[in-house]
N, C-alpha and C. Protein backbone atom coordinates (compact mmCIF):
# COMPACT_ATOMS: atom_id res chain seq x y z
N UNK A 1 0.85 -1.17 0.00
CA UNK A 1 0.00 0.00 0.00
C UNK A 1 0.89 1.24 0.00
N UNK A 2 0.75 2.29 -0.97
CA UNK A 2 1.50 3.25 -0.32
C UNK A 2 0.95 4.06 0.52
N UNK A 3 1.54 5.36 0.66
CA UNK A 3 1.54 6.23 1.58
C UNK A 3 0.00 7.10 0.94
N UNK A 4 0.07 7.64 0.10
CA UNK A 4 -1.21 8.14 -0.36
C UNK A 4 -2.42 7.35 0.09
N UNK A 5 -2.45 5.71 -0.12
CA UNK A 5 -3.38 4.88 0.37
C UNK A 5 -3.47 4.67 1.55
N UNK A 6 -2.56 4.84 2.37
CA UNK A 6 -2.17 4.34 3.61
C UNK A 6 -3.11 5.56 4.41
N UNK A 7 -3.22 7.11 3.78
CA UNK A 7 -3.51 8.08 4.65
C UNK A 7 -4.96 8.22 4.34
N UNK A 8 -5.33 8.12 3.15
CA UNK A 8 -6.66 8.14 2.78
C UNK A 8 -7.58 6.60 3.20
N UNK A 9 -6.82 5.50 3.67
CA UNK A 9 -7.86 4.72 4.29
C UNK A 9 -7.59 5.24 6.11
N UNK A 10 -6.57 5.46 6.93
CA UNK A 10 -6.88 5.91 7.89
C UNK A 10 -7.38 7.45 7.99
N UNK A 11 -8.44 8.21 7.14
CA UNK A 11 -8.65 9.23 7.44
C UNK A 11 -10.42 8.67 7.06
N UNK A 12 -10.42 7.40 6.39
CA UNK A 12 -12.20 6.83 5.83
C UNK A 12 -12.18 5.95 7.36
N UNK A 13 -11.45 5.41 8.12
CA UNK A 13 -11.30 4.64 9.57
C UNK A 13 -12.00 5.80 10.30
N UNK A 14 -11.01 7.24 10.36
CA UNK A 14 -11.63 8.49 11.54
C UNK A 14 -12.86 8.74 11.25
N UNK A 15 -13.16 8.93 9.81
CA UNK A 15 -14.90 9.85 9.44
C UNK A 15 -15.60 8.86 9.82
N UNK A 16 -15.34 7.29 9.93
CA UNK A 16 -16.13 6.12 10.34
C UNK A 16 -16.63 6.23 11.87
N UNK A 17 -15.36 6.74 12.56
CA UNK A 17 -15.98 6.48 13.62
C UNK A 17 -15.51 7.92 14.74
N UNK A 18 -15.94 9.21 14.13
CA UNK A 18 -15.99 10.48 14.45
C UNK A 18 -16.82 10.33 15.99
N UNK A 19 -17.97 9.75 16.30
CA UNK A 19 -18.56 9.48 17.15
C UNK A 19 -18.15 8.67 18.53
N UNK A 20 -17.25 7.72 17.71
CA UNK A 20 -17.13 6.71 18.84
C UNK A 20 -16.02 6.82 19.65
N UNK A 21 -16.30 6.72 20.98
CA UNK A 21 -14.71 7.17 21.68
C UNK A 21 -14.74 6.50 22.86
N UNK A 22 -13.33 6.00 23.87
CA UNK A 22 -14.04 5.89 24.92
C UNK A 22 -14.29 6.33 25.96
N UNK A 23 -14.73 6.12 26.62
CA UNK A 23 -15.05 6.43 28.06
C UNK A 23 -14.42 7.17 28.62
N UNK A 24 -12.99 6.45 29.02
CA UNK A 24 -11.74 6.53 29.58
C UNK A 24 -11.07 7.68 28.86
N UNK A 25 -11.51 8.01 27.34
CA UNK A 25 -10.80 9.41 27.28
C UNK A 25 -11.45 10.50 27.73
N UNK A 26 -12.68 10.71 27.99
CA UNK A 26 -13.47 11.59 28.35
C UNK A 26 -13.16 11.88 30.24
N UNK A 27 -12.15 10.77 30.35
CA UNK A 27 -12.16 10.83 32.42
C UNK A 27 -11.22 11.97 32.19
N UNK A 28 -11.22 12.93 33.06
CA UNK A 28 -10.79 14.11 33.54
C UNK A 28 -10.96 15.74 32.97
N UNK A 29 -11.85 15.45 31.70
CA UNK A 29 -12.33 16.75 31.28
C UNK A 29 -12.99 17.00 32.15
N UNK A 30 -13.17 18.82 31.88
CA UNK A 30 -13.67 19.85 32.65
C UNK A 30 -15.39 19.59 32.28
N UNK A 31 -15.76 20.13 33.24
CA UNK A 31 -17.45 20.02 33.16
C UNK A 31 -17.77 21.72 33.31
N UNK A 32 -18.28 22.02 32.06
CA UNK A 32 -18.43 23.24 32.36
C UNK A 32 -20.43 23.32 32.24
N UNK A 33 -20.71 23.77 33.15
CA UNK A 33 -22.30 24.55 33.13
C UNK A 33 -22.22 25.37 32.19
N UNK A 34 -23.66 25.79 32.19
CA UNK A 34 -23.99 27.08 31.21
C UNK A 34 -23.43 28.66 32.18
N UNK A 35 -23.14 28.45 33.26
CA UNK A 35 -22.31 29.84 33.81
C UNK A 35 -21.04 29.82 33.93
N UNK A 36 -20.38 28.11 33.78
CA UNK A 36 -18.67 28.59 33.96
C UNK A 36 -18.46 27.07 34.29
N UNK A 37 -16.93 27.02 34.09
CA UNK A 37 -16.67 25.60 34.55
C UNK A 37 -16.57 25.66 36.02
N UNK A 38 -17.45 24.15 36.49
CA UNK A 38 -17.30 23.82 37.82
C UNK A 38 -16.90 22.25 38.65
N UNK A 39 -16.10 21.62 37.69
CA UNK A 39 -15.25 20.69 37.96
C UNK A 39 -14.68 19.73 36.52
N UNK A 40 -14.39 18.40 36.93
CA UNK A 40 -14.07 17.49 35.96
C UNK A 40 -14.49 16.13 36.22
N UNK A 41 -14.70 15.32 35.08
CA UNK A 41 -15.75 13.92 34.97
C UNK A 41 -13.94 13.10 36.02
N UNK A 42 -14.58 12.50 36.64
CA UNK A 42 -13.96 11.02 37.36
C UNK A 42 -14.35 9.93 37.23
N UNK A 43 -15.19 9.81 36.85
CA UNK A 43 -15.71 8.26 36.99
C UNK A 43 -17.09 7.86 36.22
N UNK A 44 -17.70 7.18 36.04
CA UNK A 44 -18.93 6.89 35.15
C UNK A 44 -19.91 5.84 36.21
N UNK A 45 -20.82 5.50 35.79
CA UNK A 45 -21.95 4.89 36.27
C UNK A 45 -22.71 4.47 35.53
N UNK A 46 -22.83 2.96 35.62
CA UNK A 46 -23.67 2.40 34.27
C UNK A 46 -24.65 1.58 34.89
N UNK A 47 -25.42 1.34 33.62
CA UNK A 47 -26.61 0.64 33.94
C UNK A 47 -26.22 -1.24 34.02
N UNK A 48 -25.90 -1.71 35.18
CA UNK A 48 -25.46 -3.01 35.07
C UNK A 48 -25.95 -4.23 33.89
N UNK A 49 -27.53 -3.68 33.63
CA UNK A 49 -28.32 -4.63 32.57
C UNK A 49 -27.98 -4.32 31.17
N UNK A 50 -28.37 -2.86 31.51
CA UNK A 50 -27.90 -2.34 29.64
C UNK A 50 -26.89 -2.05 29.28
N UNK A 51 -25.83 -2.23 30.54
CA UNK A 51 -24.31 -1.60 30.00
C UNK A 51 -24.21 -0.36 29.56
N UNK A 52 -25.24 0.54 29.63
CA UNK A 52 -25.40 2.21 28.97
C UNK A 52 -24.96 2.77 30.30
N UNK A 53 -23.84 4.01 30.08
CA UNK A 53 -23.60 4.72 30.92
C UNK A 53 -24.65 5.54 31.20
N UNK A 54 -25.31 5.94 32.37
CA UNK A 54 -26.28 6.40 32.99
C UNK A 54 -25.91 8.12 33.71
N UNK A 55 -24.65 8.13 34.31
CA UNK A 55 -24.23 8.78 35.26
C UNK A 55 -23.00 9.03 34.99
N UNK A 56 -22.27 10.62 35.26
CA UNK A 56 -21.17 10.99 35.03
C UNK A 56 -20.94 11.52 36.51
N UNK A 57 -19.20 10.86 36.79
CA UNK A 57 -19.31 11.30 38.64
C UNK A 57 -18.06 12.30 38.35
N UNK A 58 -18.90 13.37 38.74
CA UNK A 58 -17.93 14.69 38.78
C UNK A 58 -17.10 15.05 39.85
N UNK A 59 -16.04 15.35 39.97
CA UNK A 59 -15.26 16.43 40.84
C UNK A 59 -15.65 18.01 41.14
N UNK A 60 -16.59 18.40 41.77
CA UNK A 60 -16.54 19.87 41.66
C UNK A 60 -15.58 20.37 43.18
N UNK A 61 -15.45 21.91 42.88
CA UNK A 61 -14.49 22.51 43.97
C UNK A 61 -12.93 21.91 43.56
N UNK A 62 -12.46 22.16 44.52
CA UNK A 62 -10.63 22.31 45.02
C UNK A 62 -10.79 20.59 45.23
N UNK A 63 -9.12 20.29 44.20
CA UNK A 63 -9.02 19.25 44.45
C UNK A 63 -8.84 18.38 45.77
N UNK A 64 -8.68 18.95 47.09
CA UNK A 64 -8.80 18.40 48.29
C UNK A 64 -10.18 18.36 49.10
N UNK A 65 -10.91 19.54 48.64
CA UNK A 65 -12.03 19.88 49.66
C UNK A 65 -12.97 20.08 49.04
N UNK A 66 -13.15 19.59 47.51
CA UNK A 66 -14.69 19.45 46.55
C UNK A 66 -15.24 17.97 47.16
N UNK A 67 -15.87 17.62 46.13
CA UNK A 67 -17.05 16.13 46.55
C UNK A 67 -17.51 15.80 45.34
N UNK A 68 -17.46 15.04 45.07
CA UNK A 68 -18.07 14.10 44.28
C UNK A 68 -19.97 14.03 43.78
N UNK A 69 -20.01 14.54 42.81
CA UNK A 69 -21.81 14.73 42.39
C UNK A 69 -21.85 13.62 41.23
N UNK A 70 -23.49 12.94 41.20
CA UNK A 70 -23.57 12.32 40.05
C UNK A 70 -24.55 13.46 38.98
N UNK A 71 -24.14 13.28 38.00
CA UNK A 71 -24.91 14.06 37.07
C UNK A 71 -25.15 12.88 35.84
N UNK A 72 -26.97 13.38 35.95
CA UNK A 72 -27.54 12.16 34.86
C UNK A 72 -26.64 12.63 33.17
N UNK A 73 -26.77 11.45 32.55
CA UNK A 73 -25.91 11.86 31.23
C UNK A 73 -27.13 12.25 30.03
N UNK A 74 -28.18 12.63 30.42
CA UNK A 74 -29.83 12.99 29.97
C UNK A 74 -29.19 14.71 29.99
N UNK A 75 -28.11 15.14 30.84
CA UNK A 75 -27.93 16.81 31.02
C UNK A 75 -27.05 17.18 29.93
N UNK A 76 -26.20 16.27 29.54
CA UNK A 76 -24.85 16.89 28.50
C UNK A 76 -25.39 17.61 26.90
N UNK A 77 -24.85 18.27 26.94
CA UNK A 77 -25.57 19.09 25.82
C UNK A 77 -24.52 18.56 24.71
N UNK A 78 -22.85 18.67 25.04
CA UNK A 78 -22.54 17.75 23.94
C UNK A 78 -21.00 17.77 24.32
N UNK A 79 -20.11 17.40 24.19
CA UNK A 79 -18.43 16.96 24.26
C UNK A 79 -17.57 17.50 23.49
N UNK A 80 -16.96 18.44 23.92
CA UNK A 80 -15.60 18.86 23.26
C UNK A 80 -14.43 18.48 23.12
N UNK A 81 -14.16 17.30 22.33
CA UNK A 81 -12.92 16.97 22.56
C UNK A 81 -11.60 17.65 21.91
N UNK A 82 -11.77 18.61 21.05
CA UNK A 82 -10.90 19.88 21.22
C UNK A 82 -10.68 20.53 22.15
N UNK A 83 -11.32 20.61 23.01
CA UNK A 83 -11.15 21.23 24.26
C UNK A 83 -11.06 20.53 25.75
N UNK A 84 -11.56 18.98 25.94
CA UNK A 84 -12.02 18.49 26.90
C UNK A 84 -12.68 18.72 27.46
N UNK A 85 -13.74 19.34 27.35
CA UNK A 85 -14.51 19.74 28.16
C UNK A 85 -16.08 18.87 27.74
N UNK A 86 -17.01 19.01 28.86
CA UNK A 86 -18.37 18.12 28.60
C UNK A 86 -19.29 19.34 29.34
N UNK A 87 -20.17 19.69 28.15
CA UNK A 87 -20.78 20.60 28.27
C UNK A 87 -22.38 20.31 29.12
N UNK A 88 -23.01 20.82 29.72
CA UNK A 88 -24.07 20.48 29.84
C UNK A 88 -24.95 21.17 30.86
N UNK A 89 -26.36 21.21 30.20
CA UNK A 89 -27.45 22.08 30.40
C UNK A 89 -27.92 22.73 31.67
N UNK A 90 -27.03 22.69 32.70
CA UNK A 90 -27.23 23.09 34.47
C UNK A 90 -26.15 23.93 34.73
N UNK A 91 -26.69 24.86 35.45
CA UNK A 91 -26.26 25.70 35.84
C UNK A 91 -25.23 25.21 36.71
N UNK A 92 -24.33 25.87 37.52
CA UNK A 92 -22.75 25.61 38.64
C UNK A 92 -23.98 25.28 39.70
N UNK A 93 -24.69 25.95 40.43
CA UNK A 93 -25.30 25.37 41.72
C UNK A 93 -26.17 24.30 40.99
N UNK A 94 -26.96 24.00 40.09
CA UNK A 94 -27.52 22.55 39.84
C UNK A 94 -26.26 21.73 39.96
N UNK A 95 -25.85 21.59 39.49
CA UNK A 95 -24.29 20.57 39.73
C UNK A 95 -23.81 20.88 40.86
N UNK A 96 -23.53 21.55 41.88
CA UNK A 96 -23.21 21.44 43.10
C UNK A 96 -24.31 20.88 43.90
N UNK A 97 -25.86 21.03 43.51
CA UNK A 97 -27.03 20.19 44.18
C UNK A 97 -27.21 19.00 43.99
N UNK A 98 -26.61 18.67 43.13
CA UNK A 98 -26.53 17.14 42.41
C UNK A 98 -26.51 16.17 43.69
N UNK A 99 -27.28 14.77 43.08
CA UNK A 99 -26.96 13.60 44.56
C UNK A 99 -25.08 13.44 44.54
N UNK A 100 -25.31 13.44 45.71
CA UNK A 100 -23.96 12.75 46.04
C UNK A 100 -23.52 11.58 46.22
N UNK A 101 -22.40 11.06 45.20
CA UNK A 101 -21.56 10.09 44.89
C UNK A 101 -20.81 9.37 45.81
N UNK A 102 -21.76 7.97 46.25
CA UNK A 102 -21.08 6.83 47.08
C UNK A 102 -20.64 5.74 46.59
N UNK A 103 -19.00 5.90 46.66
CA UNK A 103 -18.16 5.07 46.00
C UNK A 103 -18.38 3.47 46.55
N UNK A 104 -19.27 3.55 47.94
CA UNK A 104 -19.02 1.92 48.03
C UNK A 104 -19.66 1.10 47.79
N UNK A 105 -18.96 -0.19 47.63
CA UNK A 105 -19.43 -1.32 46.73
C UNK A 105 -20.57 -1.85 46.62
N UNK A 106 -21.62 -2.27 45.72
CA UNK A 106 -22.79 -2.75 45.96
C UNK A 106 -22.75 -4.17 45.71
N UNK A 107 -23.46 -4.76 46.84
CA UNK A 107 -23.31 -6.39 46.87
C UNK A 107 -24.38 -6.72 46.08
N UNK A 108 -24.20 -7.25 45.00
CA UNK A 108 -25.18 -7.81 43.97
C UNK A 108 -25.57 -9.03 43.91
N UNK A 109 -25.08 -9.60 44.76
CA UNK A 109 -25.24 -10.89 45.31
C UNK A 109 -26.81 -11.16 46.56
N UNK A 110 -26.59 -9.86 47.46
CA UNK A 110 -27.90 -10.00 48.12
C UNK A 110 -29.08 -10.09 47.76
């Protein structure tokens, strides 16, 4: 294959899959509200049956003395990955009102 071929099938691979990304690159963008950024994605939350991510677990505040919010993924207005950032439709205090994110384990067994 040459090089001409070589760049024009990995550039028909990207337009293929412009959409698809994972998860794991989206962990640590900024979460900005519609008034300003007020933290960054940490962690995800899925639906154990459907495997659909459900929940984005944010960092808001100072990295020592913020907390952890879940924000439904029904809020994101849309993903910048030029920028990292994950945009979405709530204001800084809706995302600071958000439920709060309990990391411990659920026994699925009970």
């Amino acid at each position: 294959m040459t090089d001409k071929e070589t760049v024009a099938t990995n550039r028909k691979h990207e337009a293929a899959d412009a959409h698809l990304r994972s998860a794991q690159a989206v962990n640590g963008y900024h979460l900005k509200a519609s008034d300003g950024i007020i933290g960054h994605v940490c962690d995800f939350i899925m639906d154990d049956k459907s495997w659909v991510i459900c929940q984005l677990v944010v960092k808001t505040g100072h990295r020592f003395t913020g907390k952890e919010v879940q924000v439904p993924v029904s809020n994101i207005d849309r993903i910048s990955y030029e920028q990292s950032t994950v945009l979405v439709d709530l204001t800084m205090a809706a995302v600071e009102q958000s439920s709060a994110y309990d990391a411990a384990p659920v026994n699925l067994a009970a």
